[in-house]
Protein backbone atom coordinates (compact mmCIF):
# COMPACT_ATOMS: atom_id res chain seq x y z
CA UNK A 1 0.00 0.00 0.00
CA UNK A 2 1.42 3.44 -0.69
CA UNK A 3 2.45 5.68 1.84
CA UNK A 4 0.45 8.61 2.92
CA UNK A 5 3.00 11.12 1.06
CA UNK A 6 3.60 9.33 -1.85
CA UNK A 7 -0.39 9.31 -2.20
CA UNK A 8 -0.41 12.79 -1.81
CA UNK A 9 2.57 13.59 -4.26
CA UNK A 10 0.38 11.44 -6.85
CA UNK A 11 -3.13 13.29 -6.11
CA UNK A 12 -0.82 16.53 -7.11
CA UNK A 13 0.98 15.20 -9.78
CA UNK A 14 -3.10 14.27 -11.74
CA UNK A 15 -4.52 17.56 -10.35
CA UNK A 16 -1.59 19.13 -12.07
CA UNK A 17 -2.29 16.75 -15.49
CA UNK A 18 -5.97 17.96 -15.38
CA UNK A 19 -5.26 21.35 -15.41
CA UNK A 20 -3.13 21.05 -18.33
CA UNK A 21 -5.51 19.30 -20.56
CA UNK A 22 -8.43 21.78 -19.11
CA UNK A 23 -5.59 24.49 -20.76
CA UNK A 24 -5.20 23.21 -23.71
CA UNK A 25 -9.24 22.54 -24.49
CA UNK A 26 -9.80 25.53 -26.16
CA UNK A 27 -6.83 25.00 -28.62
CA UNK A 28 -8.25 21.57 -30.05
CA UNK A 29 -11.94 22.58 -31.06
CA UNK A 30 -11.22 23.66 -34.02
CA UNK A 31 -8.12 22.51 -36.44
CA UNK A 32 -7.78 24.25 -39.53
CA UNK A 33 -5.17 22.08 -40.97
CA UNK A 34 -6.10 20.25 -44.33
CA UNK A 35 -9.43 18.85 -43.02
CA UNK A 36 -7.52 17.45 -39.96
CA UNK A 37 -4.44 15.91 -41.68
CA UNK A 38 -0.80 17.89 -41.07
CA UNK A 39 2.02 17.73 -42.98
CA UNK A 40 4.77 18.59 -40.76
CA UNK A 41 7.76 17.94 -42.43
CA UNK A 42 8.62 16.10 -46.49
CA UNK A 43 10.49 13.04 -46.02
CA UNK A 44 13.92 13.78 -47.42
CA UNK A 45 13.99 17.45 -46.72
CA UNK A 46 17.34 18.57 -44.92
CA UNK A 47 15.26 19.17 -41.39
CA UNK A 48 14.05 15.31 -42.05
CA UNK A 49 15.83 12.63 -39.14
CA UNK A 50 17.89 9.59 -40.47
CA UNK A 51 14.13 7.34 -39.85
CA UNK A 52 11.65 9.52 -41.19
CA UNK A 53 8.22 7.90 -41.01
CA UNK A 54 5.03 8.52 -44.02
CA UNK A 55 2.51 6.58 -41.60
CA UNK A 56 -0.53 8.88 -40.78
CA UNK A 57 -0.42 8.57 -36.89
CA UNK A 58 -4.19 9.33 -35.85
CA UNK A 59 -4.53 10.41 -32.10
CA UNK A 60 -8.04 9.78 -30.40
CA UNK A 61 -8.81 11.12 -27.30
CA UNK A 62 -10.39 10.46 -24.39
CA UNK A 63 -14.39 11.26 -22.67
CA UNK A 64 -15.12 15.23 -23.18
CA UNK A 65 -11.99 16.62 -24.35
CA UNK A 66 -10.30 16.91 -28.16
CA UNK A 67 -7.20 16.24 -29.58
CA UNK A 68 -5.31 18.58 -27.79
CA UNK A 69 -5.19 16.04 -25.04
CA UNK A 70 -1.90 15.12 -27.79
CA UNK A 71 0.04 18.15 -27.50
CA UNK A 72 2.73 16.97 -25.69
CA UNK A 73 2.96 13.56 -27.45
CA UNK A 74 2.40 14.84 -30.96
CA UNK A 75 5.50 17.09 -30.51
CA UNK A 76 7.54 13.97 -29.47
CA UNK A 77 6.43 11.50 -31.88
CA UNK A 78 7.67 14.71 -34.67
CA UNK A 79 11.21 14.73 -32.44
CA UNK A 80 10.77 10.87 -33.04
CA UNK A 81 10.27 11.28 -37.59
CA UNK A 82 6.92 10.43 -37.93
CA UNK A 83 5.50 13.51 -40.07
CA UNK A 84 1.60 13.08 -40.63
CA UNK A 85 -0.73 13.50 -38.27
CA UNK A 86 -4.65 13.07 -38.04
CA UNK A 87 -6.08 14.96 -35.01
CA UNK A 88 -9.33 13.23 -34.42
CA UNK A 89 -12.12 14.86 -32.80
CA UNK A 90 -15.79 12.93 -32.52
CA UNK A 91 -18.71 13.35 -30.42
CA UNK A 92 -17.71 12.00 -27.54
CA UNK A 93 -20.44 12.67 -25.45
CA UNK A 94 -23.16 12.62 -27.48
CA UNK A 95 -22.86 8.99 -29.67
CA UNK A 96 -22.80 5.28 -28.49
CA UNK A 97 -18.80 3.77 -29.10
CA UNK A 98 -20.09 1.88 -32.57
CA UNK A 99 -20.97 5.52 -33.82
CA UNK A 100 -17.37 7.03 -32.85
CA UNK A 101 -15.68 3.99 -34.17
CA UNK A 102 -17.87 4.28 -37.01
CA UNK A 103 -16.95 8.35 -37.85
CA UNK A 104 -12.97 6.79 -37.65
CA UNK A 105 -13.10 4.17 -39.52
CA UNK A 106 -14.59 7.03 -42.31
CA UNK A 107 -11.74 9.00 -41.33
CA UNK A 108 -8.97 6.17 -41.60
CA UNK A 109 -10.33 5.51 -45.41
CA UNK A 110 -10.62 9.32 -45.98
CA UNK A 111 -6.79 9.39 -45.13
CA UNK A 112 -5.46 6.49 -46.90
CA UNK A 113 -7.28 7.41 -50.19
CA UNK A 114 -5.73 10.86 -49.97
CA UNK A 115 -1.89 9.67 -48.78
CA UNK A 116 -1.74 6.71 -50.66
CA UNK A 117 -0.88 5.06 -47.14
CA UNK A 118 -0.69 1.11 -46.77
CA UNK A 119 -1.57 1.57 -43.18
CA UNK A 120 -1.68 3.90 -40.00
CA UNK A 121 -1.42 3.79 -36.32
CA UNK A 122 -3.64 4.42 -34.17
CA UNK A 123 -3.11 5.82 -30.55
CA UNK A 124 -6.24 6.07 -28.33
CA UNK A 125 -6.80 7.33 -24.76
CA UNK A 126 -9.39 6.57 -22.32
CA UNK A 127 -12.93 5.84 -24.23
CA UNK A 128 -10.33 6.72 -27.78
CA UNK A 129 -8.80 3.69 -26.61
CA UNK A 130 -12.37 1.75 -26.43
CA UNK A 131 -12.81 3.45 -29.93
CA UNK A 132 -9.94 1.91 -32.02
CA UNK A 133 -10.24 -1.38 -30.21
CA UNK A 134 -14.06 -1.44 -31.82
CA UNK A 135 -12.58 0.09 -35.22
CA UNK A 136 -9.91 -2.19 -35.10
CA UNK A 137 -11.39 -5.33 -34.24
CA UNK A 138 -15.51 -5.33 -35.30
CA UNK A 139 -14.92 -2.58 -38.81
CA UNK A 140 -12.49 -3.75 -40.64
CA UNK A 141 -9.82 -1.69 -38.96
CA UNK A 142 -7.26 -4.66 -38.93
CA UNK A 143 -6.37 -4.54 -42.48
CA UNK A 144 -4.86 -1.14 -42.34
CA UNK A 145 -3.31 -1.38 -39.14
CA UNK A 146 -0.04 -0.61 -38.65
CA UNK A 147 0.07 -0.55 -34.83
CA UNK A 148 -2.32 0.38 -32.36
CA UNK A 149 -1.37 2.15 -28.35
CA UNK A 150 -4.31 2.23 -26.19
CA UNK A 151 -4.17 4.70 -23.42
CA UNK A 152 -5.52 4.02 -20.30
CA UNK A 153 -8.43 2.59 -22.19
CA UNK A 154 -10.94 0.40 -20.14
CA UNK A 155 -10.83 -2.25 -22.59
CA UNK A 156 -12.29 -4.84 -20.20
CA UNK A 157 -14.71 -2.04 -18.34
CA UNK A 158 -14.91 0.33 -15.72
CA UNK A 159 -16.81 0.19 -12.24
CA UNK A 160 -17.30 3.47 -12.85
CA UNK A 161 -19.85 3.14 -15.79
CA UNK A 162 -22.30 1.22 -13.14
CA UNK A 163 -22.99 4.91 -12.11
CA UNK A 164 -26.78 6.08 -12.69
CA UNK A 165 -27.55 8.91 -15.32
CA UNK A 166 -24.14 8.74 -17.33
CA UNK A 167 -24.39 9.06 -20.50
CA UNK A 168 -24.81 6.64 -22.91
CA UNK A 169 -20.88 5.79 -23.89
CA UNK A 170 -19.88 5.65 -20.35
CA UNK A 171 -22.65 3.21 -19.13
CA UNK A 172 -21.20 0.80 -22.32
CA UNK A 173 -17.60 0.58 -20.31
CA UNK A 174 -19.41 -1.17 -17.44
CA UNK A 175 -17.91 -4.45 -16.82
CA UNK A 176 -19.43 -7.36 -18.89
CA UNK A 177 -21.29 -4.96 -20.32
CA UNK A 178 -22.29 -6.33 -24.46
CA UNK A 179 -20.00 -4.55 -26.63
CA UNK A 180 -16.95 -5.30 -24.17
CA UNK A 181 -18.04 -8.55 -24.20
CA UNK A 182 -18.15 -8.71 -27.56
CA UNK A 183 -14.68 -7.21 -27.76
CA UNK A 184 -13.02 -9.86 -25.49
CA UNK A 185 -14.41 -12.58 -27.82
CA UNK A 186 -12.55 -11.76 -30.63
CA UNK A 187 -10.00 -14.18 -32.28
CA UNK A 188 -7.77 -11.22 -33.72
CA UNK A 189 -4.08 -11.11 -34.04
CA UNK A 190 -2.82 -8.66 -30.62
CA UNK A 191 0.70 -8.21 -31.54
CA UNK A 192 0.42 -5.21 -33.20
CA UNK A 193 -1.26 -3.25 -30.01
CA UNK A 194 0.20 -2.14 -26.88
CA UNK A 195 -1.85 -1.31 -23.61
CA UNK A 196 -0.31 1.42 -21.48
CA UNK A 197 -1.75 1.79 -17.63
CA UNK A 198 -1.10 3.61 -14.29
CA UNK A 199 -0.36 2.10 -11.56
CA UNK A 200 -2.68 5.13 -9.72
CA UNK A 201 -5.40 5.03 -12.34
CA UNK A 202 -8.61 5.29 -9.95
CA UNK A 203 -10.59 5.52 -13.31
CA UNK A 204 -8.79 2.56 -15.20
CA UNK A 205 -7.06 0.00 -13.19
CA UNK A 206 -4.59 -1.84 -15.11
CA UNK A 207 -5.54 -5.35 -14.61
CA UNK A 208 -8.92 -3.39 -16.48
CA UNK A 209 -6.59 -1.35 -19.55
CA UNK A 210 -4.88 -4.43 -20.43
CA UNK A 211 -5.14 -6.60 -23.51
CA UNK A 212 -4.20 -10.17 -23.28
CA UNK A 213 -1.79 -11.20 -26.09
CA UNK A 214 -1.19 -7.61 -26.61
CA UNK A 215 2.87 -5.52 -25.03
CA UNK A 216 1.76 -4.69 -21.95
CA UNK A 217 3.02 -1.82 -20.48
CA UNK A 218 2.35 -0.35 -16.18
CA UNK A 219 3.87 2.76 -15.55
CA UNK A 220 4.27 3.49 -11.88
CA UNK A 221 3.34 6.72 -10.14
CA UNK A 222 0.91 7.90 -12.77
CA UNK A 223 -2.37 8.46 -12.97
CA UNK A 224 -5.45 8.46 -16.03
CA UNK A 225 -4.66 11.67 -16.85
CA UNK A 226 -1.07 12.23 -15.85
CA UNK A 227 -0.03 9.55 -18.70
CA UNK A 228 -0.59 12.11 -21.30
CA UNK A 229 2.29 14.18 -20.24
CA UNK A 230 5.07 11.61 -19.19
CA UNK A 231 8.38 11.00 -20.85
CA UNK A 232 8.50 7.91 -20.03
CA UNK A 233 5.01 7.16 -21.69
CA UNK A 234 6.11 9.13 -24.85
CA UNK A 235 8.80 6.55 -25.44
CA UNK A 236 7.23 3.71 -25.14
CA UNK A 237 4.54 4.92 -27.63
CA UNK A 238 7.43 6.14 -29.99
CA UNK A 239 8.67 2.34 -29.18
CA UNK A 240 5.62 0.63 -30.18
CA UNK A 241 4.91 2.86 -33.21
CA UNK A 242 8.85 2.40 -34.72
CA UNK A 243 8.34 -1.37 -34.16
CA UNK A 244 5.23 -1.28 -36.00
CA UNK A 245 6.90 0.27 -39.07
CA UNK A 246 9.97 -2.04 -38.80
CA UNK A 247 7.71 -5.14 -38.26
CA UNK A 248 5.20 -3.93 -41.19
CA UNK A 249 5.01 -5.67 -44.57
CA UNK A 250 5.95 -3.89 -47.44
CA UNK A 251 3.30 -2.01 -49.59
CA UNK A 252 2.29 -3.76 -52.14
């Protein structure tokens, strides 16, 4: 059990987490980049890394925020070479998990037919996590996937979505609730996701972000919120997203 200090240090540490992303809200509702895709940097231009990556990286975040929840991330996966971006915002409030998955799976094709991309990766955190498991594994998803990161997703449910008058998306994250159930059943190939948790997550437990056959990451200290903003969590999503273009096919 943690000491009384240490639990204190860690309330600080997410207080300090949830200010930043209540900061940075007003920044993500509206992106006037190229109908949400950025070109940061031409591979092969003299500012270009050794490893520069073509991959569209989309970033979906979390219950009632945007993709500004990415800031920090999205500047180290650039430092990193990936160069295309797709900041992803969907109703997150508002539609059941089918109909988010639904607008980015819409989104994914959109991309693709524009790029001329074999794949993408997609990182997802909280219910964004929930999201591109659905995409992934029940629309089709799988055949463009490069790699998939789910943060702090409650990919096998959340106590918390037993609570009366939430709205629809949340109550579907209650455990053994259908479409999670439906989730767990599937006979899909794992390797190419990884499931980051906190080890202070009162939202998500870990034994609850986790997917079984999937790299399994636990990353002590943190909290749901705090893992958007930790170094340590940036490079093991930069990790899992350079594997995935090493360990990809080649396009056809």
């Amino acid at each position: 059990m943690p000491r009384l200090p240490t639990c204190f240090r860690d309330l600080a540490g997410e207080a300090a987490a949830l200010a930043r992303a209540a900061a940075s809200y007003l920044i993500g509702l509206e992106d006037p980049h190229d109908e949400d895709l950025i070109e940061i940097v031409p591979c092969g231009a003299d500012a270009a890394p050794a490893h520069c990556f073509a991959t569209p990286v989309f970033l979906v975040h979390g219950f009632a925020h945007n993709w500004s929840a990415f800031l920090p991330l999205l500047a180290r996966l650039e430092k990193a070479g990936f160069r295309r971006f797709v900041r992803f915002n969907y109703d997150s409030v508002g539609d059941a998990p089918e109909e988010m998955a639904g607008a980015l799976a819409r989104r994914v094709h959109e991309v693709i037919a524009r790029t001329g991309a074999p794949r993408v990766h997609l990182v997802g955190h909280s219910l964004g996590g929930v999201v591109v498991r659905v995409q992934v594994g029940m629309l089709g998803g799988d055949a463009h996937l490069g790699h998939a990161v789910a943060i702090a997703a409650p990919l096998r449910g959340t106590p918390w979505g037993r609570l009366p008058l939430l709205p629809r998306a949340l109550r579907e994250l209650a455990p053994r609730a259908e479409l999670l159930e439906l989730l767990e059943g599937l006979e899909d190939d794992r390797s190419r996701w990884t499931t980051i948790a906190g080890d202070r997550d009162l939202l998500v437990p870990p034994r609850r972000a986790h997917l079984e056959g999937a790299r399994q990451i636990t990353a002590r200290g943190l909290g749901h919120v705090g893992l958007l903003y930790a170094e340590r969590v940036f490079e093991e999503v930069v990790a899992a997203l350079v594997g995935g273009e090493k360990s990809a096919p080649p396009p056809a």
